[in-house]
Protein backbone atom coordinates (compact mmCIF):
# COMPACT_ATOMS: atom_id res chain seq x y z
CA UNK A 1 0.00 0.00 0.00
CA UNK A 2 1.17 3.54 -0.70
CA UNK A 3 1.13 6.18 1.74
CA UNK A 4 1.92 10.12 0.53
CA UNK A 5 5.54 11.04 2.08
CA UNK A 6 4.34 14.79 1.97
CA UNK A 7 4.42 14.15 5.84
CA UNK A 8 5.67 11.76 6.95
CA UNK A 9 8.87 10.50 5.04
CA UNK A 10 11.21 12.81 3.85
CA UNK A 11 13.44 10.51 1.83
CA UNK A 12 17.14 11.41 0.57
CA UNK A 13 18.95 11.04 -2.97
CA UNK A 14 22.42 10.05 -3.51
CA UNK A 15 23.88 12.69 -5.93
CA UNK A 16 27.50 11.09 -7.23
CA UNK A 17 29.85 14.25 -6.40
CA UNK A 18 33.60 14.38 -7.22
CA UNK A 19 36.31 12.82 -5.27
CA UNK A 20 37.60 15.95 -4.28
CA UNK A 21 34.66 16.73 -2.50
CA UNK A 22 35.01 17.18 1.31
CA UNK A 23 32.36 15.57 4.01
CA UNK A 24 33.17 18.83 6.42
CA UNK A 25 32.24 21.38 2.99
CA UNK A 26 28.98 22.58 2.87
CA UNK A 27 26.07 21.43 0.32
CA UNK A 28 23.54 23.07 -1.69
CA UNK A 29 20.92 22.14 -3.92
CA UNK A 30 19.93 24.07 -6.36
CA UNK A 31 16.76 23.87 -8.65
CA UNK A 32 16.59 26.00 -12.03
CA UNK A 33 19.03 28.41 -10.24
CA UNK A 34 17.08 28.67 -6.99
CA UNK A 35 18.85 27.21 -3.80
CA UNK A 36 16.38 24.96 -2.09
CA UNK A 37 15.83 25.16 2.06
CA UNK A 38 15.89 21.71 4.43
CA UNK A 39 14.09 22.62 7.70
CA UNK A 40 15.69 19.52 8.94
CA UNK A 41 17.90 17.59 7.95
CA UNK A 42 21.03 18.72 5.37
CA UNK A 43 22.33 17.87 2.61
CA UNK A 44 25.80 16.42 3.12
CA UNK A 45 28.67 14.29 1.43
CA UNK A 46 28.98 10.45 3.18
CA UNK A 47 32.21 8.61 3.22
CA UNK A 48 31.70 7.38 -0.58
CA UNK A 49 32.05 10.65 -1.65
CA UNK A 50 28.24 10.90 -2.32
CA UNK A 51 25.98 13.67 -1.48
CA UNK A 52 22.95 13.21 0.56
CA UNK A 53 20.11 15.40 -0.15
CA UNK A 54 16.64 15.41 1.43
CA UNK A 55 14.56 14.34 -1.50
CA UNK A 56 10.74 16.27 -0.93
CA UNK A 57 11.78 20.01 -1.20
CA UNK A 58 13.69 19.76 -4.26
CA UNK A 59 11.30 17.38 -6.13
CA UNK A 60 8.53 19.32 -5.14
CA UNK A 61 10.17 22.06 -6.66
CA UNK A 62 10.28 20.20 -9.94
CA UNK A 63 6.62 19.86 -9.75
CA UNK A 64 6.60 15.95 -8.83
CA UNK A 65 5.12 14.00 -6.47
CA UNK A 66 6.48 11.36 -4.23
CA UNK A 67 5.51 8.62 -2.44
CA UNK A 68 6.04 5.57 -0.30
CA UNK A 69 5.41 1.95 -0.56
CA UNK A 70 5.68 1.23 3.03
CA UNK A 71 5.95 -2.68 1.87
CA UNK A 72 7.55 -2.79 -1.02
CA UNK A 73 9.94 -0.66 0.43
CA UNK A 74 10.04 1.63 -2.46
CA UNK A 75 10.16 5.43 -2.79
CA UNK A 76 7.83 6.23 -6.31
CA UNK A 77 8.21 9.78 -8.08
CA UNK A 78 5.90 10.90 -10.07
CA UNK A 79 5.66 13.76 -12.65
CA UNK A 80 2.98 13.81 -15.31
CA UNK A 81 3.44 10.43 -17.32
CA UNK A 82 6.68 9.82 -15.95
CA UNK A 83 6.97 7.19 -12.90
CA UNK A 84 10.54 6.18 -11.69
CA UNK A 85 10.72 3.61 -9.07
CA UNK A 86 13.37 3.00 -6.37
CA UNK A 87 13.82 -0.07 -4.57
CA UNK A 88 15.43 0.01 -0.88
CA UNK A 89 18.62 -2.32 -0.93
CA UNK A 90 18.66 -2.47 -4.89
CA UNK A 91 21.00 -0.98 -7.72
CA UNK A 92 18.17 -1.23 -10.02
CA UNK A 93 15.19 1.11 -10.49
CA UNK A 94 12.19 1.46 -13.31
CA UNK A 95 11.14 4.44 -15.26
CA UNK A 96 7.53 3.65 -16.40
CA UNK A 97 8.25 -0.31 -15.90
CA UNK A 98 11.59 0.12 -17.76
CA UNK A 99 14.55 -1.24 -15.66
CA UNK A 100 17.32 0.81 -15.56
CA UNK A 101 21.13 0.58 -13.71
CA UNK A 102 22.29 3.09 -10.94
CA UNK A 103 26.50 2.65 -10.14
CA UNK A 104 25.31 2.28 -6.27
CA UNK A 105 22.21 1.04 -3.86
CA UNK A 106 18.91 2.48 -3.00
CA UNK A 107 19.57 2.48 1.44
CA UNK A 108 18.16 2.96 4.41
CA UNK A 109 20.58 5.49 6.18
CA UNK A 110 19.41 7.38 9.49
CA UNK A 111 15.90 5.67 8.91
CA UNK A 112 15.72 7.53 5.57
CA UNK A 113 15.35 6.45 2.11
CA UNK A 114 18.88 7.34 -0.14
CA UNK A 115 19.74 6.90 -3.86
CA UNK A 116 21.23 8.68 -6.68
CA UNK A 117 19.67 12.49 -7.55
CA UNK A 118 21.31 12.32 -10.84
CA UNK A 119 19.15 9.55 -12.20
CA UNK A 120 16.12 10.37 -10.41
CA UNK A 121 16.17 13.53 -12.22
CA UNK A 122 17.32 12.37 -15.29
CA UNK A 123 13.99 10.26 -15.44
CA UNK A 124 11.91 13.59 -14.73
CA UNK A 125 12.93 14.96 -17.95
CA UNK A 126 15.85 17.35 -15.87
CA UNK A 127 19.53 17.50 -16.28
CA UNK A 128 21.28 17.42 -13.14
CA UNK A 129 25.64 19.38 -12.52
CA UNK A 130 27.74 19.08 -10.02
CA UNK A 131 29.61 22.77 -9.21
CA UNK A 132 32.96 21.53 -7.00
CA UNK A 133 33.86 25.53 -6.96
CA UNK A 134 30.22 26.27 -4.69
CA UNK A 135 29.64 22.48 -3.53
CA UNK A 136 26.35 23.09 -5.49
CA UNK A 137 24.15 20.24 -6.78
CA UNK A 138 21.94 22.16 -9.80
CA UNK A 139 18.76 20.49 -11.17
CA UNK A 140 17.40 22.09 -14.41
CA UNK A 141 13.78 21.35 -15.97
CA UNK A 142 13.98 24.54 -18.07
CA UNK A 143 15.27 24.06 -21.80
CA UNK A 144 15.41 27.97 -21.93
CA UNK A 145 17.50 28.33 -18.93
CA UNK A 146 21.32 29.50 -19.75
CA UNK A 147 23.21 26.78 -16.94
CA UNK A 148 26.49 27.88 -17.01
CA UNK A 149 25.25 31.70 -16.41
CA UNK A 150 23.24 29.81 -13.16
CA UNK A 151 26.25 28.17 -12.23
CA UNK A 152 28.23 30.86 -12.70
CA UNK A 153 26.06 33.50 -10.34
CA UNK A 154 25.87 30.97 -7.54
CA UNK A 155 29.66 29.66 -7.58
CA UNK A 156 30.17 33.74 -6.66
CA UNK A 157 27.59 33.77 -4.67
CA UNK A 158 28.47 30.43 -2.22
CA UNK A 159 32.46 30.35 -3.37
CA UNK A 160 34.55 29.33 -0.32
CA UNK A 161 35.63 32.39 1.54
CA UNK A 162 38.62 32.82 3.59
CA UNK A 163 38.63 32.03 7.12
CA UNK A 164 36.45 34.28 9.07
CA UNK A 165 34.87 36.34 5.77
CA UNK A 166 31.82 35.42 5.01
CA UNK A 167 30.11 35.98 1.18
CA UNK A 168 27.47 39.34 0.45
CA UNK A 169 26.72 40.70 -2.55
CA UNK A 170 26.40 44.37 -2.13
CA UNK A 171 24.77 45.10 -5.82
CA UNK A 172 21.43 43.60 -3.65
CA UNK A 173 21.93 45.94 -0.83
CA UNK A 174 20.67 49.72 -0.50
CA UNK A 175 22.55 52.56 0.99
CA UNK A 176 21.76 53.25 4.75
CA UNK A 177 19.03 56.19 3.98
CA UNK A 178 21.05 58.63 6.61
CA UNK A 179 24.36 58.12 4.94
CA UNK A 180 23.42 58.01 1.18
CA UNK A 181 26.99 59.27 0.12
CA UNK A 182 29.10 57.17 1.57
CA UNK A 183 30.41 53.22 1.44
CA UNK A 184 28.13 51.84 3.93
CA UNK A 185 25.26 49.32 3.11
CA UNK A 186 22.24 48.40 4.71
CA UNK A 187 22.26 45.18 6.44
CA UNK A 188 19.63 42.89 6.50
CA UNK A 189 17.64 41.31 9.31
CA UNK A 190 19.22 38.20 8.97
CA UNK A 191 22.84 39.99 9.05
CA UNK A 192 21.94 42.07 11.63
CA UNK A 193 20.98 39.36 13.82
CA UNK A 194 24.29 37.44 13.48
CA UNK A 195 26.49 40.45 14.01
CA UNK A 196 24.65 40.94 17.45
CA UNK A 197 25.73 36.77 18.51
CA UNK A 198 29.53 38.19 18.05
CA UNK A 199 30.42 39.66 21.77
CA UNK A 200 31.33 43.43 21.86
CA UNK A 201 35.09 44.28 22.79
CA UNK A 202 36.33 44.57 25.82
CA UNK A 203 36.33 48.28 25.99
CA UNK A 204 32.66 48.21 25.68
CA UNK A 205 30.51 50.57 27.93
CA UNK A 206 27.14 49.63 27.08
CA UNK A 207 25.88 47.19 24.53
CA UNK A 208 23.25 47.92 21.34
CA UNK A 209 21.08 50.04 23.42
CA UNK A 210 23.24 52.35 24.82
CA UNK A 211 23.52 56.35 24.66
CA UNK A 212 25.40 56.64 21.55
CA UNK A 213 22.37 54.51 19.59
CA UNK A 214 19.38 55.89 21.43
CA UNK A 215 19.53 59.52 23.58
CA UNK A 216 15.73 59.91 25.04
CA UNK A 217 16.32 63.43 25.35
CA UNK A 218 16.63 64.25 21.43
CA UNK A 219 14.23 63.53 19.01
CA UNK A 220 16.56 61.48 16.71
CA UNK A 221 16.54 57.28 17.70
CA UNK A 222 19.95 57.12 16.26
CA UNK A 223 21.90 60.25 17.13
CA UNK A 224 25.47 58.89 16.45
CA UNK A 225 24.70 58.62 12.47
CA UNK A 226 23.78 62.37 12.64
CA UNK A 227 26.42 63.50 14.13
CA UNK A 228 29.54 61.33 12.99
CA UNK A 229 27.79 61.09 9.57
CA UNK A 230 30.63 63.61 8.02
CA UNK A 231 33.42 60.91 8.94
CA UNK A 232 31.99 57.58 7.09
CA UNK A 233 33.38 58.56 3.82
CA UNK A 234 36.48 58.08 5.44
CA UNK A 235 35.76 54.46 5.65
CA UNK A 236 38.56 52.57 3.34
CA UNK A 237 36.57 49.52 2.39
CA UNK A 238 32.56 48.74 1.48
CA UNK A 239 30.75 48.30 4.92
CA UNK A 240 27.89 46.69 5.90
CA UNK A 241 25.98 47.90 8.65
CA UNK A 242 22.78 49.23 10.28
CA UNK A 243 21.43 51.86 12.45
CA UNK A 244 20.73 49.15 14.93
CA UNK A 245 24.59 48.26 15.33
CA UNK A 246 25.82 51.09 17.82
CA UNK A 247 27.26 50.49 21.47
CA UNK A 248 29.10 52.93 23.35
CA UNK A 249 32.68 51.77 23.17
CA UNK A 250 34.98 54.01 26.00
CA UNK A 251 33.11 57.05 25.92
CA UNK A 252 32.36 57.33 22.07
CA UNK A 253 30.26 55.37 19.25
CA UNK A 254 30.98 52.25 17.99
CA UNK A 255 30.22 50.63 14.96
CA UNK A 256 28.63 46.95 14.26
CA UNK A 257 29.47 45.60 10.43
CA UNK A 258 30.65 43.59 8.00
CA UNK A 259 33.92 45.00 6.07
CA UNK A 260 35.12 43.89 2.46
CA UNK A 261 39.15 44.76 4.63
CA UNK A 262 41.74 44.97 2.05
CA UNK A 263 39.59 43.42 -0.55
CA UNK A 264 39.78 39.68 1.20
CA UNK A 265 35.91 39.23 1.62
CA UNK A 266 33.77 40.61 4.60
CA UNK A 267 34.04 39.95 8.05
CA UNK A 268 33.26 41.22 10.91
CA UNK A 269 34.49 44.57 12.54
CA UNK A 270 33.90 47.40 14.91
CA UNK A 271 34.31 50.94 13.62
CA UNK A 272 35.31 53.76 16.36
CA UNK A 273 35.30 57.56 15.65
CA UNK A 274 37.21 59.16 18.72
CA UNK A 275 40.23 60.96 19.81
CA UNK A 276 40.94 62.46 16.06
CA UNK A 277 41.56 58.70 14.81
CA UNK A 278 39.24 56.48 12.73
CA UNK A 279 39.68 52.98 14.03
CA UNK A 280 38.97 49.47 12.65
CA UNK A 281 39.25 46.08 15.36
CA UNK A 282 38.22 42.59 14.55
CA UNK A 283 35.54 42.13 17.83
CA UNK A 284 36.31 38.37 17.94
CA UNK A 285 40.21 38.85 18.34
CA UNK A 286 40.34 42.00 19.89
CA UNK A 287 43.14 43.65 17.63
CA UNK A 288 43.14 46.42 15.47
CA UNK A 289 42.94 46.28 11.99
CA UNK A 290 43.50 50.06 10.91
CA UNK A 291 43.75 53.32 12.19
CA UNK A 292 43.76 56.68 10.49
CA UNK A 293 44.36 60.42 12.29
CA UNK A 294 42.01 62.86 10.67
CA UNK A 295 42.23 66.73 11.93
């Protein structure tokens, strides 16, 4: 008897990734350029050098349906007039009664079903690439769809970074509305939210809430934009930040962001305006990165 895995099975595929590929490197899918979300468990590379992929998000996004033979012990995908069959503990499957050859077995791993992506949507009618640069698994149903463009966007886009720089694409961000002229972007929730996790530096006064981010006594939330606003075009590299990233650091502003420093990818920094000097530390080591008098 079949039962619908909408619910109640989320079954993985096996996509057949170079050797090269590292278990410890992240995984993405991707489907027609769009990077698909697991709410639980992700996609990762076993010991064979295979990738493991939670099957129902991306093969929902290819418009099919799958289901579960609870019996048989067989995970069924359907898409129009197309029906591809997978049999736990097999290296055979059947693509409207057809029997085809996969180069590994249909398993059972972590009480979830695993086999192949590559020729589970290869049945569907898609083309499935492997991107080693992004560690990206792509699925493509469109003909009209220009793949090595997709590729291309998303191996900049998820590229490794170096250690402690994380990847943003500022082209997608606005300019902070009070500081239009200068090199700072706005952050997004999500950003803001992680730069707020990474502990302030040890010369910290207050924290986000302090004077120098909200004064009760002036109409302005954010005072320390207004008035320090003529010094962020001295800022030597792109930054992204937010109105919601001041503390009071000594007895001046500080300044919550992500910094493209020296053109080596983002990471995170505190900016300080005080004393005549423009200062740049890295929050999680405590040093300083750059300092600059200004009269």
């Amino acid at each position: 008897m079949k039962k619908t895995i909408t619910c109640l099975i989320a079954a993985v595929f096996l996509f057949t990734a170079p050797a090269i590929a590292k278990a410890e490197l992240p995984v993405k899918v991707a489907v027609d350029g769009k990077i698909i979300s697991f709410p639980d468990q992700q996609p990762y590379i076993n010991k064979d050098n295979r990738t493991m992929v939670p099957v129902r998000a991306p093969m929902e996004a290819m418009g099919c349906q799958v289901e579960w033979n609870d019996e048989a012990r067989q995970a069924i995908i359907i898409k129009g007039d197309i029906t591809a069959t997978f049999t736990i503990g097999s290296n055979t499957y059947t693509v409207n009664g057809e029997s085809k050859t996969m180069d590994t077995q249909a398993v059972i791993a972590g009480g979830r079903t695993a086999f192949p992506i590559r020729f589970a949507a290869e049945a569907m009618g898609a083309q499935a690439e492997w991107s080693n640069v992004s560690k990206i698994a792509h699925i493509f149903t469109k003909k009209d769809v220009d793949q090595q463009a997709v590729i291309k966007e998303l191996d900049q886009q998820y590229k490794p970074t170096a250690p402690g720089t994380i990847n943003i694409d500022v082209s997608k961000l606005g300019k902070i509305p009070s500081i239009p002229d200068s090199p700072w972007y706005q952050a997004t929730n999500e950003q803001i939210a992680e730069l707020k996790k990474v502990p302030l530096l040890t010369t910290a006064k207050t924290g986000f809430d302090g004077d120098w981010a909200y004064d009760p006594n002036r109409p302005e939330r954010y005072t320390a934009y207004d008035w320090y606003s003529r010094y962020f075009d001295r800022t030597p590299y792109p930054f992204v930040s937010s109105e919601d990233l001041i503390y009071t650091d000594v007895d001046q502003p500080c300044f919550r962001g992500y910094m493209d420093f020296e053109g080596k990818g983002f990471r995170v920094v505190d900016l300080a305006i005080h004393h005549q000097s423009f200062l740049i530390m890295d929050p999680i080591t405590n040093t300083r990165l750059y300092l600059e008098w200004y009269k």
